[in-house]
Protein backbone atom coordinates (compact mmCIF):
# COMPACT_ATOMS: atom_id res chain seq x y z
CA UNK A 1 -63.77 -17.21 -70.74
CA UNK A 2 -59.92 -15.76 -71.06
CA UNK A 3 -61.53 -12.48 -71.68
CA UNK A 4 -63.39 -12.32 -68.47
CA UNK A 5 -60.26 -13.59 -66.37
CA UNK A 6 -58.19 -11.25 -68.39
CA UNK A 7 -60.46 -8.63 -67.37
CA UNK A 8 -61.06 -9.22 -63.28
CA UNK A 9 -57.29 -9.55 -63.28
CA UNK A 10 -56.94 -6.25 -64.81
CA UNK A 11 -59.66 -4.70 -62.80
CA UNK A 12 -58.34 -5.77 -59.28
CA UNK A 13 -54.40 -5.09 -60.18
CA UNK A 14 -55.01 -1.55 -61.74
CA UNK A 15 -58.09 -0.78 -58.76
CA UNK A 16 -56.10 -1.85 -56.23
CA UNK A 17 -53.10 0.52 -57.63
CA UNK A 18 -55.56 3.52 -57.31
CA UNK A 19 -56.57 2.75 -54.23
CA UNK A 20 -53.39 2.90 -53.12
CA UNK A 21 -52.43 5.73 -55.12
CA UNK A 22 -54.99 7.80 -53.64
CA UNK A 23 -54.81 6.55 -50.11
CA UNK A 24 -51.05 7.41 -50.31
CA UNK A 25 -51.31 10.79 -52.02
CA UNK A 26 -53.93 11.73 -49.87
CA UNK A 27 -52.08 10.50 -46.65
CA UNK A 28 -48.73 12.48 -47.84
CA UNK A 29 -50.74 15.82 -48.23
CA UNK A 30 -52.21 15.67 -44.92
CA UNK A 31 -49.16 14.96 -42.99
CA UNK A 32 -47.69 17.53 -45.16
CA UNK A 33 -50.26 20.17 -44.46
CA UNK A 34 -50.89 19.03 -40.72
CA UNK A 35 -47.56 18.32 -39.02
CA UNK A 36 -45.08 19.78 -41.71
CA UNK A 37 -43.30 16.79 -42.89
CA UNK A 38 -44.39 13.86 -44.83
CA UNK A 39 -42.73 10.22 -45.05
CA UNK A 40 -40.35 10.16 -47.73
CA UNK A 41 -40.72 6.86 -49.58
CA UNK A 42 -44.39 8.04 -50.56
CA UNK A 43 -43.35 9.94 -53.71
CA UNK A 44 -41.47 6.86 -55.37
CA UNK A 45 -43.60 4.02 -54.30
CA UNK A 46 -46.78 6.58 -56.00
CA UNK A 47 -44.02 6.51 -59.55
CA UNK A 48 -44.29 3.01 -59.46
CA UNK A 49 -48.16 2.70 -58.62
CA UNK A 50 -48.27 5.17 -61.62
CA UNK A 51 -46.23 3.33 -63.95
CA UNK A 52 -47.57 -0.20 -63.00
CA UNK A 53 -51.06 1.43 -64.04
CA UNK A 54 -49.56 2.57 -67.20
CA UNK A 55 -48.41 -0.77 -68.73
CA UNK A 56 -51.59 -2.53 -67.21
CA UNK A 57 -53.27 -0.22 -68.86
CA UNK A 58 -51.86 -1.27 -72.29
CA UNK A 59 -53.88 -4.63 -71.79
CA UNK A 60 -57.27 -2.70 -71.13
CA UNK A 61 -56.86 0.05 -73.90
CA UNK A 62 -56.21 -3.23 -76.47
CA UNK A 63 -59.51 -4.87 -74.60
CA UNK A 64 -61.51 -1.72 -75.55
CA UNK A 65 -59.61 -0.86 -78.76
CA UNK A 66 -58.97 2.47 -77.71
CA UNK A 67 -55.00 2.77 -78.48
CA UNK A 68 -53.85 5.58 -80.54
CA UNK A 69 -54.26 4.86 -83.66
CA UNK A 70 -54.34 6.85 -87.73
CA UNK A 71 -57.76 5.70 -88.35
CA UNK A 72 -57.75 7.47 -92.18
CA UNK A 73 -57.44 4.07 -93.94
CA UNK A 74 -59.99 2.71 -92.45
CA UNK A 75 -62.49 5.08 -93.12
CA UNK A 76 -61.70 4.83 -96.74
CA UNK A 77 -61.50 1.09 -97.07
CA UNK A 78 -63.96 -1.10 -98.29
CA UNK A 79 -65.36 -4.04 -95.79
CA UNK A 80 -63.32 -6.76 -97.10
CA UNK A 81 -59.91 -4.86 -97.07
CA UNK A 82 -60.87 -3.16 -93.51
CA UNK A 83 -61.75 -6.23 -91.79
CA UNK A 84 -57.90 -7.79 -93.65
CA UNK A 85 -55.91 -4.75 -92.47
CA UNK A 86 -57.67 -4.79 -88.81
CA UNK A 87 -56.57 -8.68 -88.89
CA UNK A 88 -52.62 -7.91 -89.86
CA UNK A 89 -52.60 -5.22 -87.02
CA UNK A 90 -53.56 -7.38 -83.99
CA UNK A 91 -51.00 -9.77 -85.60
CA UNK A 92 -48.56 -7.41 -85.88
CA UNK A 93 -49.46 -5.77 -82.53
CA UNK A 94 -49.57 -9.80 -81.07
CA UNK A 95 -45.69 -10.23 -82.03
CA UNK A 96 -44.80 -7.02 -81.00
CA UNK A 97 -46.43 -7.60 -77.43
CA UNK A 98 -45.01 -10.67 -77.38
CA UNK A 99 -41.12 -9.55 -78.54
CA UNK A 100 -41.44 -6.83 -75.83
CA UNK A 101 -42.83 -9.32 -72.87
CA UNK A 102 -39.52 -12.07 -73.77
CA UNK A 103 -37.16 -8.79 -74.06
CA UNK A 104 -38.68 -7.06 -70.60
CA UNK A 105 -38.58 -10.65 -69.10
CA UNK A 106 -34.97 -10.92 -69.71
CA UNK A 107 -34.63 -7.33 -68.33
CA UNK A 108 -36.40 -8.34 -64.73
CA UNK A 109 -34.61 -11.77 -64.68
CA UNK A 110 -31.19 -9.92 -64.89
CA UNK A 111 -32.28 -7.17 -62.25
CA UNK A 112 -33.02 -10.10 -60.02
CA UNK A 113 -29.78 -12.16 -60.46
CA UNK A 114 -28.39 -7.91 -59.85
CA UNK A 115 -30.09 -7.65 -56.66
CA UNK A 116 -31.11 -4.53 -57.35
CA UNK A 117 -33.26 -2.61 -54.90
CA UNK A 118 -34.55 0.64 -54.24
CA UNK A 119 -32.20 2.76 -52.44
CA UNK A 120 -34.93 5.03 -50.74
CA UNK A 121 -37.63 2.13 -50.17
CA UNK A 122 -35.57 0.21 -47.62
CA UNK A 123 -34.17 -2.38 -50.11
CA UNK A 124 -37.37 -3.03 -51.91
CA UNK A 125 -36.39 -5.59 -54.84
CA UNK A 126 -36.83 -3.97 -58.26
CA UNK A 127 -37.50 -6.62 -60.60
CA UNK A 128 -40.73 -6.26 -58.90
CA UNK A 129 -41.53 -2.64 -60.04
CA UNK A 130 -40.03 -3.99 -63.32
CA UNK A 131 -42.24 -7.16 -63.60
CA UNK A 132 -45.15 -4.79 -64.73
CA UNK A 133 -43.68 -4.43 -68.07
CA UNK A 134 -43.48 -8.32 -69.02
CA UNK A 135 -47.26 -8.60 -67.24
CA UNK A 136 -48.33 -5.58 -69.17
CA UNK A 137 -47.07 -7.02 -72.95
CA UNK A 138 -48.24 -10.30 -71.73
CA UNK A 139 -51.86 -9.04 -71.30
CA UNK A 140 -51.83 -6.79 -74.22
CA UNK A 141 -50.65 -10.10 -76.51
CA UNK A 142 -53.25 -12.36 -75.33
CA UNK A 143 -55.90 -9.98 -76.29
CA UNK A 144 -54.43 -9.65 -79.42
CA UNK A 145 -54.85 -13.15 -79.73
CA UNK A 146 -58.40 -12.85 -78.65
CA UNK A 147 -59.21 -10.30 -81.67
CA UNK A 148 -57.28 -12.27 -84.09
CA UNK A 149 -59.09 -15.65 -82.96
CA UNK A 150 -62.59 -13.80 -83.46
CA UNK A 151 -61.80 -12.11 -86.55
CA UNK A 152 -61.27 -15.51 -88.05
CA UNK A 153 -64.53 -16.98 -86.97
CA UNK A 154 -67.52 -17.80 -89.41
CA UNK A 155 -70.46 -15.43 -87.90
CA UNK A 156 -72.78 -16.80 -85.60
CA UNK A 157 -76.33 -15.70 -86.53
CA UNK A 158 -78.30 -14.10 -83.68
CA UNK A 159 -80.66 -16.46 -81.74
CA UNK A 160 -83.98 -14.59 -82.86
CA UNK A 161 -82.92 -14.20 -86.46
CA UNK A 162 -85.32 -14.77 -89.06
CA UNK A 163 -84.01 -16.62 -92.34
CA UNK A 164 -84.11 -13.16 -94.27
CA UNK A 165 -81.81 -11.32 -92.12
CA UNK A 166 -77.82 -11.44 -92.72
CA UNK A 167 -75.79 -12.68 -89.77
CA UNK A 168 -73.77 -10.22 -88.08
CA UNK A 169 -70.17 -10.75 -87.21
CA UNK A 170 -69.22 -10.63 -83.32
CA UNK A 171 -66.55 -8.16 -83.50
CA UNK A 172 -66.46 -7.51 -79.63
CA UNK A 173 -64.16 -8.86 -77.09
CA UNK A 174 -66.06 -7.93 -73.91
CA UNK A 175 -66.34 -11.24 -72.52
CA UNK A 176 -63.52 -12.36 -75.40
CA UNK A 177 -63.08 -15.00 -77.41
CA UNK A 178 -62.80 -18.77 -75.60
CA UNK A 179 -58.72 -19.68 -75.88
């Protein structure tokens, strides 16, 4: 159930970035191209669209497992010891999510109490461009969670198995793990 909010929340925030990405991009070159001049404030608020997508994007690369990673010792490793290791890496990537979202909080928190804005968007606050960074660790660290919670299950046998067949363990998190 988390994993499907999880992922409609990513969806819409990191869609609706794009769309606006490409709307602005594409509005910037034809005003550029067409009457010589474009608006100014386009080319930052597009860094921000661009780096909002990047640390949302943290959450959906840990949803489809797809970060970098030196895959070697896995290969290598027997099932027991794999399935161990994969365990102590979502832990260790949970409390490093989760050390980064209370550090980046602090971080937007004090730009706040700064009143800092942007100096070229007409005072646009910037703990809100900041706030993607304690979203984006927040994200990632829940499904962290969610692969650590369903490595630990028992496996559930499938629904048509026969008694001679070996349950398989549900090592996806499409839908995720119920928190």
């Amino acid at each position: 159930m988390l994993g499907r909010i999880l992922g409609k929340v990513e969806y819409i925030i990191l869609a609706t970035l794009m769309l606006v990405t490409t709307a602005l991009l594409f509005t910037n070159v034809a005003l550029r191209y067409f009457f010589g001049s474009s608006l100014f404030w386009v080319e930052e608020v597009l860094r921000y669209c661009i780096v909002w997508i990047t640390f949302i994007g943290i959450s959906t690369c840990a949803k489809e497992n797809s970060h970098i990673s030196l895959d070697i010792l896995m290969m290598v490793l027997p099932k027991k010891p794999k399935a161990y290791l994969k365990r102590v890496v979502h832990a260790v990537t949970f409390f490093a999510s989760v050390a980064i979202c209370y550090l980046s909080a602090r971080f937007v928190i004090s730009t706040y109490q700064a009143g800092q804005v942007s100096a070229t968007i007409g005072g646009f606050p910037m703990y809100i461009v900041y706030s993607c960074l304690p979203l984006g660790f927040l994200l990632s660290s829940l499904r962290s969670l969610q692969y650590i919670i369903a490595g630990t299950r028992p496996p559930q046998p499938p629904a048509n198995s026969s008694s001679h067949s070996q349950p398989q363990p549900n090592t996806s998190i499409e839908g995720g793990p119920a928190l």
